[in-house]
Structures are given as structure tokens and as C-alpha cells.
C-alpha atoms as a PDB file:
ATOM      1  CA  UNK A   1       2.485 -49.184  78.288  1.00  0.00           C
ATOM      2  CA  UNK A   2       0.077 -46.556  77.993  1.00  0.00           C
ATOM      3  CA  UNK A   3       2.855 -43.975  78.556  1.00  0.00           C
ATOM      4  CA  UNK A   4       4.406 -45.480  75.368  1.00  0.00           C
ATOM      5  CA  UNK A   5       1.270 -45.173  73.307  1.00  0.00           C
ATOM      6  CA  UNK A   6       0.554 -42.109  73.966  1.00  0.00           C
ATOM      7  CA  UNK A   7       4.266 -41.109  73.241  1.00  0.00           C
ATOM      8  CA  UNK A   8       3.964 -42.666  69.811  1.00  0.00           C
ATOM      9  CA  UNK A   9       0.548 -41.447  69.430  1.00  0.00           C
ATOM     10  CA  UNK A  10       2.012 -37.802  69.702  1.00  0.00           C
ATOM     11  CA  UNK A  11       4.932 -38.458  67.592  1.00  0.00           C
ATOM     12  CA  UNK A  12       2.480 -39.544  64.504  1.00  0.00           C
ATOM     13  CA  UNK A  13       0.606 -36.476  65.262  1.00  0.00           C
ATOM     14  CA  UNK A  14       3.594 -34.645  64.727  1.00  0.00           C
ATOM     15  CA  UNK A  15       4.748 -36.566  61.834  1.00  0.00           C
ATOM     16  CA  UNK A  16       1.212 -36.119  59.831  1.00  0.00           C
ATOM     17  CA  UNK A  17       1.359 -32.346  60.332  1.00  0.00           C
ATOM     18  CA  UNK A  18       5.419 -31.666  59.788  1.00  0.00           C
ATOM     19  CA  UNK A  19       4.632 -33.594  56.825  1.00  0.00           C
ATOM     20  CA  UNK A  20       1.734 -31.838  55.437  1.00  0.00           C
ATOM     21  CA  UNK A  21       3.295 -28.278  55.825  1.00  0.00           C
ATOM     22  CA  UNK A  22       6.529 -29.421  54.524  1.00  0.00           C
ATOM     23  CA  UNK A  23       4.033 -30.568  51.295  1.00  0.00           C
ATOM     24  CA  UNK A  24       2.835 -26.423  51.629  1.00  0.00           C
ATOM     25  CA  UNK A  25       5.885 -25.508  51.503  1.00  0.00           C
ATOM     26  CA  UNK A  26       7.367 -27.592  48.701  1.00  0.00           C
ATOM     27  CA  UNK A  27       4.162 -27.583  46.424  1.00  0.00           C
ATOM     28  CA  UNK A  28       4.600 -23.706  44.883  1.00  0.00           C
ATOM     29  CA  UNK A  29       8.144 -24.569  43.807  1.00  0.00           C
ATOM     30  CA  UNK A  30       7.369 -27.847  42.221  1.00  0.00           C
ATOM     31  CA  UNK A  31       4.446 -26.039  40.585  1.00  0.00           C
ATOM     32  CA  UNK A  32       6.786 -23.336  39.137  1.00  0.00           C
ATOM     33  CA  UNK A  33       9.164 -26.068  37.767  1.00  0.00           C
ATOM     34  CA  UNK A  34       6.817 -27.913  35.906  1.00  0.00           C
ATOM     35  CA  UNK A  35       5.060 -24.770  34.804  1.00  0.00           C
ATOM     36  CA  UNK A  36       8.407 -23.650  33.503  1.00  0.00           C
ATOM     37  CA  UNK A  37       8.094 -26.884  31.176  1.00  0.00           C
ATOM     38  CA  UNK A  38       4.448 -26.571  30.033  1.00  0.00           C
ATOM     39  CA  UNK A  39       3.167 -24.980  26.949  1.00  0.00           C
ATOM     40  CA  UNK A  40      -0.445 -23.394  25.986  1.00  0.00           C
ATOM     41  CA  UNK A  41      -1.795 -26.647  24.845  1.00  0.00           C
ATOM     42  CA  UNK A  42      -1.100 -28.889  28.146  1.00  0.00           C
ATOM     43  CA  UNK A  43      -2.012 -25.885  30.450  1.00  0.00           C
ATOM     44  CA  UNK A  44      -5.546 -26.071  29.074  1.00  0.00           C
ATOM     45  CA  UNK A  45      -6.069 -29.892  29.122  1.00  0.00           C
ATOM     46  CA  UNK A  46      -5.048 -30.063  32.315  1.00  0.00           C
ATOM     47  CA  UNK A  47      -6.132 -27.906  34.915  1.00  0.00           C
ATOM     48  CA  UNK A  48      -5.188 -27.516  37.529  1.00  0.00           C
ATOM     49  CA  UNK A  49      -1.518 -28.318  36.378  1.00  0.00           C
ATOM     50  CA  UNK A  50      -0.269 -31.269  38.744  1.00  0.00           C
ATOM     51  CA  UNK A  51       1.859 -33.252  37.245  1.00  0.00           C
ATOM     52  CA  UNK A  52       4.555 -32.896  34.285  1.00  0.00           C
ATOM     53  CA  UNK A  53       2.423 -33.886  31.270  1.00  0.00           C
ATOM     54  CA  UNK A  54       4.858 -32.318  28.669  1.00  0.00           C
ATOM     55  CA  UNK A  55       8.968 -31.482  28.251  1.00  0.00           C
ATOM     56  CA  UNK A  56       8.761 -27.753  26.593  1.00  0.00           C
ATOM     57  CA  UNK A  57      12.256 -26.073  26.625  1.00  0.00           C
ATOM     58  CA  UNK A  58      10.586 -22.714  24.966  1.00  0.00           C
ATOM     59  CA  UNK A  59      10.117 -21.018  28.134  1.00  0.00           C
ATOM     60  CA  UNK A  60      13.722 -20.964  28.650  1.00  0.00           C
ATOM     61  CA  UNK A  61      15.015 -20.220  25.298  1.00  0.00           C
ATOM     62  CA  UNK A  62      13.214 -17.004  25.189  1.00  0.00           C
ATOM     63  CA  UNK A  63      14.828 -16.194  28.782  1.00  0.00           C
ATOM     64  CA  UNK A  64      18.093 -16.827  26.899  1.00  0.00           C
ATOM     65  CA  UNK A  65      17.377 -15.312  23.923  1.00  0.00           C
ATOM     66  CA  UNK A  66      17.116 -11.915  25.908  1.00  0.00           C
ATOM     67  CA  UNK A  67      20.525 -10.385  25.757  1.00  0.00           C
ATOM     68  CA  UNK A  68      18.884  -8.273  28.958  1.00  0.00           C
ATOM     69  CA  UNK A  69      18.842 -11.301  30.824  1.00  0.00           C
ATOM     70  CA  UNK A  70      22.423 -12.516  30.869  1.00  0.00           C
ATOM     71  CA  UNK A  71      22.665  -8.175  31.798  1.00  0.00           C
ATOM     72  CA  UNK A  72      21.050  -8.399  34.860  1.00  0.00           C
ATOM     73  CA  UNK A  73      22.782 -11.735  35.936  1.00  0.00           C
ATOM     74  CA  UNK A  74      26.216 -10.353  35.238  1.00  0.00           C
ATOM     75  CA  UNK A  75      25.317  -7.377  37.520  1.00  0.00           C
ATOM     76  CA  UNK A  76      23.562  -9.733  40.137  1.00  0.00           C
ATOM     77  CA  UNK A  77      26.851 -11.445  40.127  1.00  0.00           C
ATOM     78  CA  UNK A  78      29.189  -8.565  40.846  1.00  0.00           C
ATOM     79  CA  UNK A  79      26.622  -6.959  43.035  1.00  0.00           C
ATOM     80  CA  UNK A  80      27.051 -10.258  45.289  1.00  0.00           C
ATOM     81  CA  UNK A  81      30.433 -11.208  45.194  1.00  0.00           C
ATOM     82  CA  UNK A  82      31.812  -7.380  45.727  1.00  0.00           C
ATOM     83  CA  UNK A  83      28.591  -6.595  47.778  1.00  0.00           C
ATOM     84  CA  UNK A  84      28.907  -9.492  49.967  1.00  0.00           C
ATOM     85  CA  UNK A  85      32.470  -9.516  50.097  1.00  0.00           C
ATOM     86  CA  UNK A  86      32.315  -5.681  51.541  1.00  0.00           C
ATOM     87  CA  UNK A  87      29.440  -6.958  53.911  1.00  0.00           C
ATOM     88  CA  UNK A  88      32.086  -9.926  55.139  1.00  0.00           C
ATOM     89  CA  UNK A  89      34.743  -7.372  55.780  1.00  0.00           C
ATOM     90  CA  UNK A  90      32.997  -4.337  56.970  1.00  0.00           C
ATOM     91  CA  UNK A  91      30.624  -6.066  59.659  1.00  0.00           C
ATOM     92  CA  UNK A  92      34.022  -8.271  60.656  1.00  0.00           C
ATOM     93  CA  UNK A  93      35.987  -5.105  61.501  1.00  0.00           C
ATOM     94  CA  UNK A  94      32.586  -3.559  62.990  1.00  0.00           C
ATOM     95  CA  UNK A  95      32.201  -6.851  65.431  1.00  0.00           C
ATOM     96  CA  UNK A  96      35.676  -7.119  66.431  1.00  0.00           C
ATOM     97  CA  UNK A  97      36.607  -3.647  67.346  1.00  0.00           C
ATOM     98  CA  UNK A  98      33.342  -3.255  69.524  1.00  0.00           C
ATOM     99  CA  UNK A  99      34.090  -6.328  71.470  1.00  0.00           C
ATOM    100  CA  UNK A 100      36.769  -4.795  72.683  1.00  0.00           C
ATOM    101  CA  UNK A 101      36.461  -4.365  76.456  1.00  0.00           C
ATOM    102  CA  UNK A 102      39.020  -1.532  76.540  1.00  0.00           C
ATOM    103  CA  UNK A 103      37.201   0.412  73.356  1.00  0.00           C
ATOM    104  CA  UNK A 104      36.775   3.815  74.451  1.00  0.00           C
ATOM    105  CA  UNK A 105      33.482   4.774  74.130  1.00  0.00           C
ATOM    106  CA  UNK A 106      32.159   1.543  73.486  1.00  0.00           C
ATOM    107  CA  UNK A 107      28.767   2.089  74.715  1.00  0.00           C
ATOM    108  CA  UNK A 108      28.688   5.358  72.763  1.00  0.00           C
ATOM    109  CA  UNK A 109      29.094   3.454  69.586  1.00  0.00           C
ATOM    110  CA  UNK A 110      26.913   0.551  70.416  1.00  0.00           C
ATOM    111  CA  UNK A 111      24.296   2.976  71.092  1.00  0.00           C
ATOM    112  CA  UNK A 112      24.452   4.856  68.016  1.00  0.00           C
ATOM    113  CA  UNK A 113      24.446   1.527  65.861  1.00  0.00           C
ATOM    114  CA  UNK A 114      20.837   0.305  67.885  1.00  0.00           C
ATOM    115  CA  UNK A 115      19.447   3.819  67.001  1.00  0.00           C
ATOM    116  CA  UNK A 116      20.233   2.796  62.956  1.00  0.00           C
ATOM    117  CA  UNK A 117      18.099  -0.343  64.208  1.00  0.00           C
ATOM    118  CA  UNK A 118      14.655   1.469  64.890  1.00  0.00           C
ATOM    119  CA  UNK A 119      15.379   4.464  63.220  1.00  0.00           C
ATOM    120  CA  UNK A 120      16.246   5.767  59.465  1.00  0.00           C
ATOM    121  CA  UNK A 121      16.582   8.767  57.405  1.00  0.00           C
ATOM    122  CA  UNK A 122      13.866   8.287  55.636  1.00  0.00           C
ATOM    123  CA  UNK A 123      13.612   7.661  51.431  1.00  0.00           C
ATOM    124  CA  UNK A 124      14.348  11.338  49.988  1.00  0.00           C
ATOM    125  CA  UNK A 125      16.700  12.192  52.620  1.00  0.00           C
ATOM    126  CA  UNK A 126      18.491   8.879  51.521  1.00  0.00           C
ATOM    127  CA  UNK A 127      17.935   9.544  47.994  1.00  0.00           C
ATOM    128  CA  UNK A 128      19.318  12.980  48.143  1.00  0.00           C
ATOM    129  CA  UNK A 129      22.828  11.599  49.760  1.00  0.00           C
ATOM    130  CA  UNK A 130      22.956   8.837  46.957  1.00  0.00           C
ATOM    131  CA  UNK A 131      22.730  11.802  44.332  1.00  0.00           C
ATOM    132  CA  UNK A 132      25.073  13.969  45.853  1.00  0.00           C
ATOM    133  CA  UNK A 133      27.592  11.098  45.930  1.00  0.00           C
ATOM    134  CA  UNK A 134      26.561  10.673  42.206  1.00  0.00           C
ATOM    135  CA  UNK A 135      25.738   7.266  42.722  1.00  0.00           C
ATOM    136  CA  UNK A 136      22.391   7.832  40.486  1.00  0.00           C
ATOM    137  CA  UNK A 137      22.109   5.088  37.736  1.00  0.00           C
ATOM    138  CA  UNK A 138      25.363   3.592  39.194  1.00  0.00           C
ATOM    139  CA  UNK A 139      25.834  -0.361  40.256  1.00  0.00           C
ATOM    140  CA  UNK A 140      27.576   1.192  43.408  1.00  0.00           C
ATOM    141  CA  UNK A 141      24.063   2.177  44.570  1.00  0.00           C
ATOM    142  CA  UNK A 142      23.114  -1.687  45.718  1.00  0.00           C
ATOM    143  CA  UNK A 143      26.385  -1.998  47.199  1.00  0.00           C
ATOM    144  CA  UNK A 144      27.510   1.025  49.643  1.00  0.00           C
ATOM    145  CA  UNK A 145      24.434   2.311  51.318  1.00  0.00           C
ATOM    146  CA  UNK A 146      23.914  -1.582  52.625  1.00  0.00           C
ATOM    147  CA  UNK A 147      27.407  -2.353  53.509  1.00  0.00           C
ATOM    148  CA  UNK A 148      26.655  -2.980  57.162  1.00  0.00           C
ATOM    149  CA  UNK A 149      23.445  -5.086  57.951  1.00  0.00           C
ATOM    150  CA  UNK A 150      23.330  -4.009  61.834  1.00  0.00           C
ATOM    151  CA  UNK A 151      21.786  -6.887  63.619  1.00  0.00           C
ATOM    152  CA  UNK A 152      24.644  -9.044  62.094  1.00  0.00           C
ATOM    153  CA  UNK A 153      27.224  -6.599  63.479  1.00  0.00           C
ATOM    154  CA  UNK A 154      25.752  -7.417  67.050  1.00  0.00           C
ATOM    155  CA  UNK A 155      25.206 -11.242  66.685  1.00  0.00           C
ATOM    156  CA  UNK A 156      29.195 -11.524  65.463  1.00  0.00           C
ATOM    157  CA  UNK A 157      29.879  -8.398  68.329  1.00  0.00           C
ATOM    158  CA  UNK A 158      28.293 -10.686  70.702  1.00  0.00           C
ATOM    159  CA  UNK A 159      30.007 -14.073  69.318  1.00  0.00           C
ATOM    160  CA  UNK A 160      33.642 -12.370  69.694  1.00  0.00           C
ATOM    161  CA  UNK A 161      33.208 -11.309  73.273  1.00  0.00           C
ATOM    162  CA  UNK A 162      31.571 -15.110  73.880  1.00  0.00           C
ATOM    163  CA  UNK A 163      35.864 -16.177  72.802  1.00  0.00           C
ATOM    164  CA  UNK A 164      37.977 -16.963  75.870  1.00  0.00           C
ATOM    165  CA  UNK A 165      39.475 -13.675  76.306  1.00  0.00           C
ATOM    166  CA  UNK A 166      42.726 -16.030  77.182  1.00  0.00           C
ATOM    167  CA  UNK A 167      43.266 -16.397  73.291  1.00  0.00           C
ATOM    168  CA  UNK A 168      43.907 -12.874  72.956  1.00  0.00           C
ATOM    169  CA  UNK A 169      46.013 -12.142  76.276  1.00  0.00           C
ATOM    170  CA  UNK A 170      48.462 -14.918  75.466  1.00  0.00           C
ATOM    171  CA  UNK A 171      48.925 -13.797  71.264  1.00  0.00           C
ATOM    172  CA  UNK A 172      49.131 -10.290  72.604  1.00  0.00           C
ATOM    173  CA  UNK A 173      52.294 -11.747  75.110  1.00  0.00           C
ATOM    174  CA  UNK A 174      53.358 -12.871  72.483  1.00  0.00           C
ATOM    175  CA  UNK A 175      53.878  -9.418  70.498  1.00  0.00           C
ATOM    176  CA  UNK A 176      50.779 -10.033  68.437  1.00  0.00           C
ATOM    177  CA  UNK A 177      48.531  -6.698  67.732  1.00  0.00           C
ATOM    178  CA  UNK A 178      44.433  -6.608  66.990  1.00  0.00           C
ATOM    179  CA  UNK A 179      44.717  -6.934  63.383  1.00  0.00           C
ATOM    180  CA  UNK A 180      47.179 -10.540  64.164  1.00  0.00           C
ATOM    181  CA  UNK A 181      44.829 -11.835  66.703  1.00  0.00           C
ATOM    182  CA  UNK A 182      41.563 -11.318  64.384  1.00  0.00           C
ATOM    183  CA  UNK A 183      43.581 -13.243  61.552  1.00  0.00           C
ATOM    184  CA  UNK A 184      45.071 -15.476  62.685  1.00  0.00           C
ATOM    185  CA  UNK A 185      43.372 -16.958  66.093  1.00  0.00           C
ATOM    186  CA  UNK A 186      39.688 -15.401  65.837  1.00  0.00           C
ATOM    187  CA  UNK A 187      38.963 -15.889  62.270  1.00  0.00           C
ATOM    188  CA  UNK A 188      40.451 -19.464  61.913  1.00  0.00           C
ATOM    189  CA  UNK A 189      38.573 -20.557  64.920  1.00  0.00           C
ATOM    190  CA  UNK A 190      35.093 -19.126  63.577  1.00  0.00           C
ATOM    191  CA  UNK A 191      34.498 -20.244  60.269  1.00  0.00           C
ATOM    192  CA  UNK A 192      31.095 -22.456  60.429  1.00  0.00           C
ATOM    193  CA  UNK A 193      29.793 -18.728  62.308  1.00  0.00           C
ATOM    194  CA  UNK A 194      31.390 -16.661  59.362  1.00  0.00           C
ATOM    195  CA  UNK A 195      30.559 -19.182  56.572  1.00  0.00           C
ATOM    196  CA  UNK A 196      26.817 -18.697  58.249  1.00  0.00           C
ATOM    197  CA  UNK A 197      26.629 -14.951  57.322  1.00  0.00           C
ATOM    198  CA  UNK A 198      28.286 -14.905  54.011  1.00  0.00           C
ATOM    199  CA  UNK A 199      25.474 -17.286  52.847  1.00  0.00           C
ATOM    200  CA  UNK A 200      22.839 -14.557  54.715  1.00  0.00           C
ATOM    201  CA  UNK A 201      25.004 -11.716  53.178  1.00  0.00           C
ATOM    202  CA  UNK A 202      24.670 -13.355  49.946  1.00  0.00           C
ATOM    203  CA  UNK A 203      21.680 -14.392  49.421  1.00  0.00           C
ATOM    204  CA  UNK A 204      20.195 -10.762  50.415  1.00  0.00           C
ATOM    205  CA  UNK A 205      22.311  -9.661  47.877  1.00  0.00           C
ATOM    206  CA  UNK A 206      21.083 -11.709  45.280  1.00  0.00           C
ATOM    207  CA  UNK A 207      17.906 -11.148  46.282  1.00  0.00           C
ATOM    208  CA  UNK A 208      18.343  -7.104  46.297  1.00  0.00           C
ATOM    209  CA  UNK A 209      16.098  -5.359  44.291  1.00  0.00           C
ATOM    210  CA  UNK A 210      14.578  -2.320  46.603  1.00  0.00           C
ATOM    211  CA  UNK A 211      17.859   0.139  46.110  1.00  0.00           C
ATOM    212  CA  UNK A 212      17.926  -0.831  42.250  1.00  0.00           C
ATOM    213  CA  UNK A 213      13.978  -0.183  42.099  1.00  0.00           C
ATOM    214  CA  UNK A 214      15.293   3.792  43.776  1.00  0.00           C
ATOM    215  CA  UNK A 215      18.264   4.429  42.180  1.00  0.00           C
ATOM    216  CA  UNK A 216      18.736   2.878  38.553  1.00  0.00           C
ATOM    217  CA  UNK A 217      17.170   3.509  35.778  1.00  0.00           C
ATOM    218  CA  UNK A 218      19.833   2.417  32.989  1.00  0.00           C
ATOM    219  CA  UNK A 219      18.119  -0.703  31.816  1.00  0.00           C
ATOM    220  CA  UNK A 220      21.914  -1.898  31.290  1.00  0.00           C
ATOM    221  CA  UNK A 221      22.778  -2.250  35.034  1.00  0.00           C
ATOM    222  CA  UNK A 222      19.472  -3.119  36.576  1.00  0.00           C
ATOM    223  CA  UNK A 223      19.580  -6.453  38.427  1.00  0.00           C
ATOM    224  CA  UNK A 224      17.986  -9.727  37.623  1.00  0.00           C
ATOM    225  CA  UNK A 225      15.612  -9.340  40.291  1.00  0.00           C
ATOM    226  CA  UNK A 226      14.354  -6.166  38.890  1.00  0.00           C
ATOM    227  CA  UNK A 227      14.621  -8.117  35.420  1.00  0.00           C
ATOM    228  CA  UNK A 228      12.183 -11.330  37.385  1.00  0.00           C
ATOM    229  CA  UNK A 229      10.118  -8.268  38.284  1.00  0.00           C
ATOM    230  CA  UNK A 230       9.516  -7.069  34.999  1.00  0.00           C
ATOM    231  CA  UNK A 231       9.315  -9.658  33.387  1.00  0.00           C
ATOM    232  CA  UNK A 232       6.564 -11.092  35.709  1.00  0.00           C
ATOM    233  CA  UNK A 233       4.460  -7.572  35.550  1.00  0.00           C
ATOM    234  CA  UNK A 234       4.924  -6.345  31.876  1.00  0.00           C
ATOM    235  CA  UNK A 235       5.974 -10.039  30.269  1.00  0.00           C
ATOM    236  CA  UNK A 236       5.728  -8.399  26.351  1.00  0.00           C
ATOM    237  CA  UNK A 237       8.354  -5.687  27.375  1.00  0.00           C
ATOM    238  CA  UNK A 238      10.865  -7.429  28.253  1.00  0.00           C
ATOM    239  CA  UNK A 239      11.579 -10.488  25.974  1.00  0.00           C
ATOM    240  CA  UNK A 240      13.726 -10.016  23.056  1.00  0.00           C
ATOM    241  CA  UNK A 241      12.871  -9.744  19.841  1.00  0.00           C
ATOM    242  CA  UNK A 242      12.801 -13.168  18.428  1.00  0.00           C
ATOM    243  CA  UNK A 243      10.760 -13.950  21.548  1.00  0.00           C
ATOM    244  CA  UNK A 244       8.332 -11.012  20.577  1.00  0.00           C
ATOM    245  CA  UNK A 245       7.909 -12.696  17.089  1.00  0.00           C
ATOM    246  CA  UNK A 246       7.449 -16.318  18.134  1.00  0.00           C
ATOM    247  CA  UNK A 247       4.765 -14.743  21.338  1.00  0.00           C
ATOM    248  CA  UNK A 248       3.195 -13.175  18.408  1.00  0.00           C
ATOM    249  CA  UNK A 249       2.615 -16.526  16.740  1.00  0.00           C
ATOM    250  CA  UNK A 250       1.516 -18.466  19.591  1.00  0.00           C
ATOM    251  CA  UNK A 251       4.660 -20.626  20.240  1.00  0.00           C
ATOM    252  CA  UNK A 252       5.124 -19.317  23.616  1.00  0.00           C
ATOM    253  CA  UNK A 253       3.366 -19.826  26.471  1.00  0.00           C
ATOM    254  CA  UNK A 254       3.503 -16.997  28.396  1.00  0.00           C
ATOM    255  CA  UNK A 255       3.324 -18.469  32.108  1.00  0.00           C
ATOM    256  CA  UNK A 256       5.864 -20.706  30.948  1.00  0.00           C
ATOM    257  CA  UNK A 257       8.516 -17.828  30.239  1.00  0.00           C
ATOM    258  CA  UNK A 258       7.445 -16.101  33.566  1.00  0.00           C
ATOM    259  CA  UNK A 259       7.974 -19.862  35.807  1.00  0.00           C
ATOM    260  CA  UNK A 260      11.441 -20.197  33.665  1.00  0.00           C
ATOM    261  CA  UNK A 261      12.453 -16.623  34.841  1.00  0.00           C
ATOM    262  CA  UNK A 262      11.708 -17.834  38.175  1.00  0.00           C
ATOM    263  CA  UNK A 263      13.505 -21.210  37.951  1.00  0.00           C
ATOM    264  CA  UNK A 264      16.934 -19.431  36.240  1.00  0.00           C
ATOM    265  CA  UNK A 265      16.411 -16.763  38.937  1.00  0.00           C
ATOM    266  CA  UNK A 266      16.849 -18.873  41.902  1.00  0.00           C
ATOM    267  CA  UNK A 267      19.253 -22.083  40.460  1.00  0.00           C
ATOM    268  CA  UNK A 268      22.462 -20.162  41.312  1.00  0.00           C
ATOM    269  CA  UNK A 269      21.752 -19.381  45.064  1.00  0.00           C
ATOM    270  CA  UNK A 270      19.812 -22.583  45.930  1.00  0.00           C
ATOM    271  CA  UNK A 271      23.315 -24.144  44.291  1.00  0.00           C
ATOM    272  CA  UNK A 272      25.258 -22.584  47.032  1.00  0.00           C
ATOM    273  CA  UNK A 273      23.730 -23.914  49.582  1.00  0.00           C
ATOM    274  CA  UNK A 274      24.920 -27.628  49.968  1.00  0.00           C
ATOM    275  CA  UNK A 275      28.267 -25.989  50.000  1.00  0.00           C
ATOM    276  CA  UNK A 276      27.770 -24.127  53.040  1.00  0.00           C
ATOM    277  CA  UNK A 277      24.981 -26.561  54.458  1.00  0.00           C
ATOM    278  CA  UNK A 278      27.581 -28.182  56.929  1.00  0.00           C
ATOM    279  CA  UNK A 279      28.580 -24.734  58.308  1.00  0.00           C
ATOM    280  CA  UNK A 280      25.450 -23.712  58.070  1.00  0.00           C
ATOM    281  CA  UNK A 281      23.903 -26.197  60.525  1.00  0.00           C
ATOM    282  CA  UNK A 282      27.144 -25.843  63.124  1.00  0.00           C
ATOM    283  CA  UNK A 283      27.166 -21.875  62.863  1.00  0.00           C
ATOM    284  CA  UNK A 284      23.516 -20.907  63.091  1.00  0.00           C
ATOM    285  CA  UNK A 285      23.087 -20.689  66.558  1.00  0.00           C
ATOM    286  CA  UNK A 286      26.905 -19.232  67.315  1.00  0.00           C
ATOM    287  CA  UNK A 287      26.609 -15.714  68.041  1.00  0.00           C
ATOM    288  CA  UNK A 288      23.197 -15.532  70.333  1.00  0.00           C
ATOM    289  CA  UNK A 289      24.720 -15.679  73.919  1.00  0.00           C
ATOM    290  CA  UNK A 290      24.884 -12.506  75.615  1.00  0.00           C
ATOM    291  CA  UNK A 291      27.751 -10.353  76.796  1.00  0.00           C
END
């Protein structure tokens, strides 16, 4: 009996405190969305700003009033379907061929890839190659230099040589070659692990912002992160110019604009994930057992 008590004791305990840091964790993205609805008159009755007290849509009609806005998300887009899709590819074809037993030079190559781990060229260096490839001011800039994220490369190198290696004996008997076996045996067989890293692949991509922040300057082809960013640190330069006029008059409240950028900024990914949830959950933990 006292066993049991102190058993359920413990798990109240842990109850009480899971739930008050899932309530710190939740709070700042309930307070954006409600923000995202207030205007200048309900922010100063109430304060602090708890609960919904009014329904303003103005906010989010000068987001989408700002022809730079549906810009950035157009580029965000491409950036993370072509981005992510050459991530997918690239760090497939990386994984596979190094879990290779018979790869000559393995170890070579699996060295050189750890020493990109703890060691880079450094920010002009980098910058320098990016010019003399005359990627400068180009969309291509958040996409190439990041193609390969390394310690995904080693998590799916590790989850390939984890596969029976009696799968691959009995296709190649068969007369299948590497490129067969990855497409048709490995592939099918692993797609909760590689649905798992296209949601990681993507959501760094739409999250980018660092090689856009280096490399572009063309206000046309900056991301919507960089567009967030802006629009968070220098709110009167970015808003259109209907949005100027109606700021100018006191229609707008600016916080509201800022919590709406926020809000539009983060729908599309946080859509993605109930998609992928089930894979998600099944394919996190794939990959992490040693060779």
C-alpha cells in the first residue's frame, strides 16, 4: 500500500510539473496569436494582454497588402521544396554509398565528412567561393552551399548499414545493381526514417535566413524570414504603402502587424506536420544504432 502511494504520489509530481512547462511552452504562442488580433485601444485597457478581448483583422491585411510579403513566401517556397528536395537526394546518395562495406576508402571519406563537423572555412573564405561562383544576390545561394547537413548523412549512413545485409546479397543474385537495391528494397522499406528528415530538411529550410542575411541583397529574392526579420526590427520600412498611410493615421497597431507576421510566418510549416506526425513518431529514433 504504501508502495502504491508513493507511486501515485510521484506520478502527480510529475504530472503538476510536465504540465506547468508544457503551459511555458505554449503561453508565447498563444500570446502572439491573440496579439496578432488586438488593436491600440484593447492593448492599453488591458495589460498585460491575456485573453482575446477583441477580433482585429488589420494586422493581417497590412501583411497582405505588402506585395513584398507574398515575395519572400514565393521564394521561401522554392527555396524549400528545391532546397529540401536536393537535401533528400544528396544526403540519400551520401548515406548509401558510405555504407558500403566494400567502398574503397571508406574511412577516408568518413573522415573527411567528421572534419566538415568541427571544422569550417570560415565566413569570407565562404563568401569569396559564393562570389566566384556568381551566386551573389542569387536564390541559389540558400540552396547549394547547404545541400548536405552532415550529421544527417551519418544518422541515415548508420541506419543503412543497421539493414540486413541479406536484402542486398539476394537482389544483387538476382542481377540487381546499387542504384536497384536503393530503389527499390532500401527506400521502400525506410520511409517513416526518410519521411523523418524531409520534415528536419524542411523545416530548416523554411526557417533559413543566415545565407540570405550574407549573400542577398535584392529585396526581390530575400526570404520571408529575412522579411519576419525586418519587419520585426524596422516595422515602418517594410509595410506597403497603404499600410504606411493607415500607420500614419493610427489604424494600425503596430505589435499587431509584427504578431501577424509571426502567425503567417509559421502557419505553413506547423501545417505540415500532422502529415508527417505518424512517421515522425515511428522514424525518430531509426538511424542511432551504431555500425
Amino acid at each position: 500500500m504504501k508502495e502504491r502511494k508513493t507511486v501515485k504520489l510521484f506520478d502527480i509530481i510529475l504530472y503538476v510539473l510536465f504540465g506547468i512547462l508544457a503551459l511555458i511552452t505554449i503561453y508565447p504562442f498563444y500570446n502572439v496569436f491573440i496579439v496578432s488580433f488586438s488593436n491600440t485601444k484593447a492593448s492599453v485597457e488591458h495589460s498585460p494582454y491575456i485573453l482575446p478581448y477583441v477580433f482585429d483583422l488589420e494586422g493581417y491585411k497590412a501583411i497582405m497588402n505588402d506585395i513584398f510579403f507574398f515575395k519572400s513566401l514565393l521564394v521561401t517556397i522554392f527555396v524549400t521544396v528545391v532546397g529540401g528536395t536536393l537535401n533528400m537526394v544528396f544526403s540519400i546518395i551520401a548515406a548509401y554509398v558510405l555504407s558500403r562495406r566494400g567502398l574503397i576508402g571508406r574511412k577516408f571519406l568518413l573522415s573527411l565528412i567528421l572534419f566538415t563537423m568541427f571544422f569550417s572555412g570560415g565566413m569570407i573564405p565562404t563568401y569569396l567561393v559564393i562570389s566566384d561562383f556568381k551566386l551573389v544576390d542569387n536564390v541559389f545561394s540558400m540552396i547549394l552551399p547547404t545541400m548536405l547537413n552532415t550529421y544527417y548523412v551519418i544518422i541515415m549512413k548508420n541506419y543503412f548499414a543497421s539493414l540486413p545485409i541479406g536484402l542486398s546479397e539476394a537482389a544483387s543474385i538476382d542481377g540487381a545493381n546499387a542504384l536497384t537495391i536503393l530503389l527499390r528494397i532500401y527506400l521502400p522499406i525506410s520511409k517513416p526514417f526518410m519521411a523523418t528528415f524531409a520534415l528536419f530538411y524542411a523545416v530548416e529550410r523554411w526557417n533559413g535566413w543566415w545565407s540570405a542575411f550574407l549573400y542577398i541583397s535584392n529585396k526581390n529574392i530575400k526570404p520571408l524570414q529575412i522579411y519576419l526579420r525586418e519587419v520585426l526590427v524596422n516595422f515602418n520600412t517594410q509595410l506597403a504603402t497603404q499600410a504606411q498611410s493607415m500607420l500614419t493615421q493610427e489604424k494600425i497597431f503596430i505589435q499587431s502587424v509584427q504578431m501577424a507576421a509571426i502567425v503567417v510566418t509559421m502557419l505553413p510549416i506547423l501545417c505540415l506536420y500532422p502529415f508527417l506526425q505518424k512517421y515522425f513518431v515511428s522514424g525518430i529514433m531509426i538511424g542511432s544504432i551504431k555500425e
